[in-house]
Protein backbone atom coordinates (compact mmCIF):
# COMPACT_ATOMS: atom_id res chain seq x y z
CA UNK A 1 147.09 -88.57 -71.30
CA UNK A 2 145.60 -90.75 -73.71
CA UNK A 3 145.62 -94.85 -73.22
CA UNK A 4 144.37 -97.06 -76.00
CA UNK A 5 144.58 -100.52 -77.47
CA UNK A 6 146.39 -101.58 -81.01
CA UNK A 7 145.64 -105.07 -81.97
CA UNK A 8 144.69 -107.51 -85.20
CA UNK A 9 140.76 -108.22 -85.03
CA UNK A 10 140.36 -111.45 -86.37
CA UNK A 11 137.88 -113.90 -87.06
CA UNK A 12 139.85 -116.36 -83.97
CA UNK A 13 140.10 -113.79 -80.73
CA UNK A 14 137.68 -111.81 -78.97
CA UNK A 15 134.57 -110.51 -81.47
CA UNK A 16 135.14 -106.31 -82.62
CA UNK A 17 131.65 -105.91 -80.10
CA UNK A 18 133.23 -107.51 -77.19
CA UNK A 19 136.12 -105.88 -77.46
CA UNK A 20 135.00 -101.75 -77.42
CA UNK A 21 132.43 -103.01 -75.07
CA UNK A 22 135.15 -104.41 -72.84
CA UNK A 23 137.66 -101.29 -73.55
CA UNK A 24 134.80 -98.28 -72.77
CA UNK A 25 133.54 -100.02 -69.64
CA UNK A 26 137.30 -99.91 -68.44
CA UNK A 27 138.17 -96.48 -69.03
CA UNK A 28 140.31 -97.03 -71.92
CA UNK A 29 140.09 -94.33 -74.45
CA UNK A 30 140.94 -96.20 -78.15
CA UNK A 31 141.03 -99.04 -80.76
CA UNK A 32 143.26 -99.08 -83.12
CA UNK A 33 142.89 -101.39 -85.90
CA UNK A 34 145.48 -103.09 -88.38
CA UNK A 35 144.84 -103.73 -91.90
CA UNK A 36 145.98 -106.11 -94.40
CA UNK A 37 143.74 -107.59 -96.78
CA UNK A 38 145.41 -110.36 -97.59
CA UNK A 39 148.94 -111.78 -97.64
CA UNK A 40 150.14 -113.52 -101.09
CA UNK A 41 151.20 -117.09 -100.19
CA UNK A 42 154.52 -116.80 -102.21
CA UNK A 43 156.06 -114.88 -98.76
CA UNK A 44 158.47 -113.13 -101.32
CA UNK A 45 158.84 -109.76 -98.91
CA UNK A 46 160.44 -110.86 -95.52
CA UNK A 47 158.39 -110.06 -92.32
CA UNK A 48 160.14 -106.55 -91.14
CA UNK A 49 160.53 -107.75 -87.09
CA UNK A 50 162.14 -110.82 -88.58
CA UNK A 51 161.00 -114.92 -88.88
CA UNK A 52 157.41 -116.67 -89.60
CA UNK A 53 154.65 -113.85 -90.58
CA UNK A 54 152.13 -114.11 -87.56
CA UNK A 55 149.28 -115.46 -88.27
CA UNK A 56 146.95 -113.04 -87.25
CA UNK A 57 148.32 -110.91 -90.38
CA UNK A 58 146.15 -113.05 -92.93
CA UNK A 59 143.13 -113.06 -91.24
CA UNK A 60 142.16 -109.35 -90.10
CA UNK A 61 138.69 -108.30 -90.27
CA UNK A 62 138.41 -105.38 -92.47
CA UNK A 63 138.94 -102.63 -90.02
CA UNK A 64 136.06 -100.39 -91.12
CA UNK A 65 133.44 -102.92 -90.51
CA UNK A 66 134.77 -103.63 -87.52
CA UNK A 67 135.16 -100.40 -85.91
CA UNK A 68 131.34 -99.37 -87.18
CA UNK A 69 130.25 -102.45 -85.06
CA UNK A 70 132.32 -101.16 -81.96
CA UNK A 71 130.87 -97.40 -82.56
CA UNK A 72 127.16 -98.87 -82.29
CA UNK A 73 128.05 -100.57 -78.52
CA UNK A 74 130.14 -97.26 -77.45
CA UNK A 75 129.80 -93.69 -76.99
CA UNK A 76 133.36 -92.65 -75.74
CA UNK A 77 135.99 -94.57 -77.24
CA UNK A 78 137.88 -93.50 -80.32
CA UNK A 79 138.24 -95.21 -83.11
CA UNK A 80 140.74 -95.70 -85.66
CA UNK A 81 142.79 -97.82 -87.94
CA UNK A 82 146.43 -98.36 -86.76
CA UNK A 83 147.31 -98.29 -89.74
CA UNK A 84 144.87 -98.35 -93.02
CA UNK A 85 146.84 -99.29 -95.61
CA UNK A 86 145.81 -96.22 -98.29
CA UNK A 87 148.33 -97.67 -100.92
CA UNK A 88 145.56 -100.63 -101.41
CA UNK A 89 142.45 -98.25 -101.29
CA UNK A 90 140.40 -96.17 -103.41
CA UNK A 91 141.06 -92.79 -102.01
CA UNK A 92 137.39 -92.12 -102.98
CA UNK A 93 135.59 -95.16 -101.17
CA UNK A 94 138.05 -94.58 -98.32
CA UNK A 95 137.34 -91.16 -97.95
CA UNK A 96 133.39 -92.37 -97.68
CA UNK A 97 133.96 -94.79 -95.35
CA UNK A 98 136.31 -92.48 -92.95
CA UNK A 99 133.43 -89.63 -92.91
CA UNK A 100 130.69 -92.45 -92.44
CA UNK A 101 132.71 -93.66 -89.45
CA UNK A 102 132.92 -90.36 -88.06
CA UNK A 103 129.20 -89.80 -88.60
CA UNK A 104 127.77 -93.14 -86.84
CA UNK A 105 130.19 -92.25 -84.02
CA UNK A 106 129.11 -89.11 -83.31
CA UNK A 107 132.92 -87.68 -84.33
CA UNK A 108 134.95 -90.71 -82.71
CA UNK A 109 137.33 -91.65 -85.62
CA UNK A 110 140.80 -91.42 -86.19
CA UNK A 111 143.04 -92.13 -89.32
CA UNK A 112 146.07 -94.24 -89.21
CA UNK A 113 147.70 -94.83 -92.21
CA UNK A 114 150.89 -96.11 -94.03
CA UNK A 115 152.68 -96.63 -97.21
CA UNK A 116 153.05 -100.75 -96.37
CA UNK A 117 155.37 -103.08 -96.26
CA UNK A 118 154.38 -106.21 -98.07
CA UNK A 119 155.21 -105.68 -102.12
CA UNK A 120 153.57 -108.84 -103.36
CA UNK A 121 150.32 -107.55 -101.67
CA UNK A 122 150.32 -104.32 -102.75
CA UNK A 123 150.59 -105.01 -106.11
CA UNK A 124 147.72 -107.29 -106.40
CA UNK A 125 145.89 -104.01 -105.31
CA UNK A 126 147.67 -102.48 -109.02
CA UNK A 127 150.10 -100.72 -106.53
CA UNK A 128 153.88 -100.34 -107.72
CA UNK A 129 156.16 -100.39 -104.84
CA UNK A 130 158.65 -97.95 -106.38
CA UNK A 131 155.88 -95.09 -106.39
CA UNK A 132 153.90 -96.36 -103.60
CA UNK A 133 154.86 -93.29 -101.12
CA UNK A 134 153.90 -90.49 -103.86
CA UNK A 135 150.42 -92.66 -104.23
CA UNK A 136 149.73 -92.65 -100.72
CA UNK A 137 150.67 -89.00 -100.67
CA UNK A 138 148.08 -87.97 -103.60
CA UNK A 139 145.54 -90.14 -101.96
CA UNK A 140 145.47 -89.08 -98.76
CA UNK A 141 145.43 -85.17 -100.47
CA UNK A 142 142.35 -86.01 -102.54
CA UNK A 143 140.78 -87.22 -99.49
CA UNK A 144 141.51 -84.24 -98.25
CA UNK A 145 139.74 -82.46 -100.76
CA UNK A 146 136.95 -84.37 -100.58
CA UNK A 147 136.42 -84.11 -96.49
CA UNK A 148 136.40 -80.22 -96.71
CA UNK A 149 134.72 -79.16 -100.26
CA UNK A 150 131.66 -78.98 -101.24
CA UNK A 151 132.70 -79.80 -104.67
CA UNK A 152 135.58 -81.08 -104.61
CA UNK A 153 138.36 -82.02 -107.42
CA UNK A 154 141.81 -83.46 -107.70
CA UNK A 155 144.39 -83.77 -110.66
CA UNK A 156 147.78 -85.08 -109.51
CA UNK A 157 150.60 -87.89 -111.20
CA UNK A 158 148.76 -90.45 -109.95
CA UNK A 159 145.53 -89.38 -108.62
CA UNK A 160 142.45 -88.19 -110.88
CA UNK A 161 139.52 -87.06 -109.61
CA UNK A 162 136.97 -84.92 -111.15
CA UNK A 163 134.52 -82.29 -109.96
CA UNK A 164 132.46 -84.23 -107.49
CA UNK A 165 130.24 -84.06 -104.63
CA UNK A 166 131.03 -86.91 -102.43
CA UNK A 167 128.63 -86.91 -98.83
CA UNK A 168 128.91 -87.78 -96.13
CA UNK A 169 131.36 -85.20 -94.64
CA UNK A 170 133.17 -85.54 -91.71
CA UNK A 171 131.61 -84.50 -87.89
CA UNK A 172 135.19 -83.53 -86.85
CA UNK A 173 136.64 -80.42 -88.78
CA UNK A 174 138.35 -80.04 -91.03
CA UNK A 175 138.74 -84.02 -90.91
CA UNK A 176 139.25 -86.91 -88.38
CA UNK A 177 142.77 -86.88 -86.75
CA UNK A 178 145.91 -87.87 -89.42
CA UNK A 179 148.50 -90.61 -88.06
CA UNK A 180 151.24 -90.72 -89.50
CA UNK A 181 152.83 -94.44 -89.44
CA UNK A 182 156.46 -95.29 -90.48
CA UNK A 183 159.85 -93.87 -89.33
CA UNK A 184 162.07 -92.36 -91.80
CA UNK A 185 162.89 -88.34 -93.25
CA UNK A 186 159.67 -89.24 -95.33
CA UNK A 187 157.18 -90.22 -92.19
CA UNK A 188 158.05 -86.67 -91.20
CA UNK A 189 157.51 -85.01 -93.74
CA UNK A 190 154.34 -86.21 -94.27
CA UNK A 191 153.64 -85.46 -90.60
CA UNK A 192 154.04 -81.84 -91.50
CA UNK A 193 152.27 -81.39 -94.73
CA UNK A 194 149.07 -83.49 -93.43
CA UNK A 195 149.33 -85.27 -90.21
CA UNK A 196 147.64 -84.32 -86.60
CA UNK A 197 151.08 -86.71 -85.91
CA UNK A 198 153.13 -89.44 -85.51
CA UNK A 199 152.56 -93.18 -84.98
CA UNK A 200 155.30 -94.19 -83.90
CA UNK A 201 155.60 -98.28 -83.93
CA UNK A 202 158.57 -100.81 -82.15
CA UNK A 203 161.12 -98.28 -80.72
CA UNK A 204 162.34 -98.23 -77.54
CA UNK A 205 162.03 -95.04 -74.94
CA UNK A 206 165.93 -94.09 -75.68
CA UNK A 207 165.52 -94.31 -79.21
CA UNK A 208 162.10 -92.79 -79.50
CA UNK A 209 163.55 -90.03 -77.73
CA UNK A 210 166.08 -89.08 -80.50
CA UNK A 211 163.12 -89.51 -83.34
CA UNK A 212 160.97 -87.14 -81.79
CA UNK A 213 163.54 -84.33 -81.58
CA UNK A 214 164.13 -85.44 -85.78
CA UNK A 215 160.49 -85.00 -86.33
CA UNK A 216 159.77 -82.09 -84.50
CA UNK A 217 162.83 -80.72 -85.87
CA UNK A 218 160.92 -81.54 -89.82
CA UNK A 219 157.27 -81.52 -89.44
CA UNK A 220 156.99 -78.94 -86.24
CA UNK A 221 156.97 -77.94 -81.81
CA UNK A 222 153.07 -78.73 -82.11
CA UNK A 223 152.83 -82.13 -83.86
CA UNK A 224 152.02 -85.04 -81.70
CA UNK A 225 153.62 -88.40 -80.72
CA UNK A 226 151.12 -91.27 -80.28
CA UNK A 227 153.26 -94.71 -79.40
CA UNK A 228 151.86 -98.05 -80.84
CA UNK A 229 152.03 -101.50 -79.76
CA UNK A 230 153.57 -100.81 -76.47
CA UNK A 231 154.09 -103.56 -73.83
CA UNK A 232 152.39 -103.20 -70.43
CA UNK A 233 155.66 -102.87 -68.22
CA UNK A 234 155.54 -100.16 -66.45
CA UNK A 235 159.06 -98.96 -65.96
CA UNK A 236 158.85 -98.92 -69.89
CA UNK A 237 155.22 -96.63 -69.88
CA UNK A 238 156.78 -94.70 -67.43
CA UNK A 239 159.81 -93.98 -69.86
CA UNK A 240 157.11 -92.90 -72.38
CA UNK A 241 155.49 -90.83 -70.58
CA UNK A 242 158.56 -88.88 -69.78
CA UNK A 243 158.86 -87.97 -73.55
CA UNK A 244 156.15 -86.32 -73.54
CA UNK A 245 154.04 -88.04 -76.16
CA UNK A 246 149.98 -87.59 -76.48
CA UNK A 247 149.14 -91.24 -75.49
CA UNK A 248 150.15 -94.48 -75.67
CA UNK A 249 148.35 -97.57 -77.73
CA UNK A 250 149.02 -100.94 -75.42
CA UNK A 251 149.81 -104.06 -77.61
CA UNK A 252 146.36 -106.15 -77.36
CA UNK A 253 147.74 -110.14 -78.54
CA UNK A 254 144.66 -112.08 -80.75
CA UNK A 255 143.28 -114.13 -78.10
CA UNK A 256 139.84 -115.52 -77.29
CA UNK A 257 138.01 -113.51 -75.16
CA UNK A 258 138.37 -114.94 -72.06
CA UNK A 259 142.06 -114.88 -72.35
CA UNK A 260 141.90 -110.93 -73.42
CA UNK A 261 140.00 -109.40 -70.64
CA UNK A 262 142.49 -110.16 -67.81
CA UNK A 263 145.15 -107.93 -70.59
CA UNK A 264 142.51 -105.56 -70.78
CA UNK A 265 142.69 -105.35 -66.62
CA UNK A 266 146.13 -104.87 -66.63
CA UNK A 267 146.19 -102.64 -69.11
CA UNK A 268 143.25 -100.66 -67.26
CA UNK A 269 145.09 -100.46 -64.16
CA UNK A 270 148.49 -98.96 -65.68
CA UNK A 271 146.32 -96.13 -67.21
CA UNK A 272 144.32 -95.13 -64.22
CA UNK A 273 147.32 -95.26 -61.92
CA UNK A 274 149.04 -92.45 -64.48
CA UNK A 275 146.09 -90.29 -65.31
């Protein structure tokens, strides 16, 4: 059973180095990373759990960065972004700085990514929202592509890429792990065509239940669950666990250091008393 940590890195909690640091010399086995890269002040898209946006939203360290300054301090932990939002990326770059992760770590990396949420952000990125799914799809292919050839091309709707070597690859083969973030016929779809699974974000055990029969029923038996943001209670883990799902990713709060590594304990101690 896998137990890691999803969280906002910001420039107000506990540093990215203190953190994996912190998480490896507890036994924890991930950091997962959010990513926004800014939030439009205008606040035209409503915050999806409902009232003020968090703050911690507008001030995330680019997740990248910040995971290539945990791999340096670690030499277990995995490392991944929870979720990257490819919609706002250059498939190309992105695909660079996945395989460059994976590299430094020694094959520690792990891709979370999702279509987004916020429309006013996405389309400073040049993003429409009405098309933003097919993009993410055609990015996340070319990426593909350019993981696992040698020479590697792609010519979609919205995609263009021509014949182009594009180093470093990946340690892990054919690519890092593919997370699949959202919840709807679409998540799961994508979960079969290109995802090691799902990341499955804010749903009770009862309910959970229910959407992983749907998605194994879509995207297949042998595609995994990985739960995200879940709160330390253990009657709830417990619950999970039941389900069956390859790990669970504890909800880590922004929060100065000293204030984070008593969470970190507790968190620590539900793991090791279910491995």
């Amino acid at each position: 059973m896998h137990f890691g940590v999803s969280t906002f890195v910001t420039d107000e909690g506990i540093a990215p180095v203190a953190l994996g640091r912190a998480l490896e010399e507890r036994g924890l086995d991930s950091l997962f990373l959010a990513e926004h890269t800014h939030i439009p002040v205008s606040r035209e898209t409503p915050y999806p759990m409902g009232g003020d946006l968090p703050r911690v939203y507008y001030r995330t360290l680019d997740p990248f960065l910040a995971l290539a300054a945990v791999a340096a301090v670690t030499s277990r932990l995995r490392l991944g972004t929870g979720i990257a939002l490819v919609i706002e990326r250059d498939p190309i770059t992105t695909a660079k700085e996945v395989a460059t992760l994976d590299l430094i770590s020694g094959g520690r990396a792990e891709f979370g990514v999702g279509a987004g949420w916020n429309l006013e952000e996405m389309r400073n990125h040049g993003t429409d929202p009405r098309t933003r799914g097919r993009l993410m799809d055609e990015r996340i292919r070319a990426m593909r592509e350019l993981w696992t050839k040698e020479v590697a091309s792609f010519d979609g709707e919205l995609v263009h890429i021509e014949p182009s070597y594009c180093w470093p690859k990946p340690v892990q083969r054919p690519h890092p792990p593919i997370w699949i973030g959202g919840d709807s016929a679409h998540t799961f779809r994508r979960v079969a065509e290109y995802g090691t699974g799902w990341l499955a974000v804010g749903l009770p055990p009862g309910q959970l239940a229910k959407r992983i029969e749907e998605m194994r029923r879509v995207a297949g038996p042998d595609k995994q669950v990985m739960v995200y943001a879940v709160p330390p209670e253990e009657r709830q883990v417990d619950e999970y666990l039941k389900l069956g799902v390859a790990g669970l990713l504890f909800g880590l709060p922004t929060l100065p250091e000293d204030q984070t590594l008593p969470l970190l304990d507790r968190f620590a101690e539900l793991a090791a008393a279910r491995r």
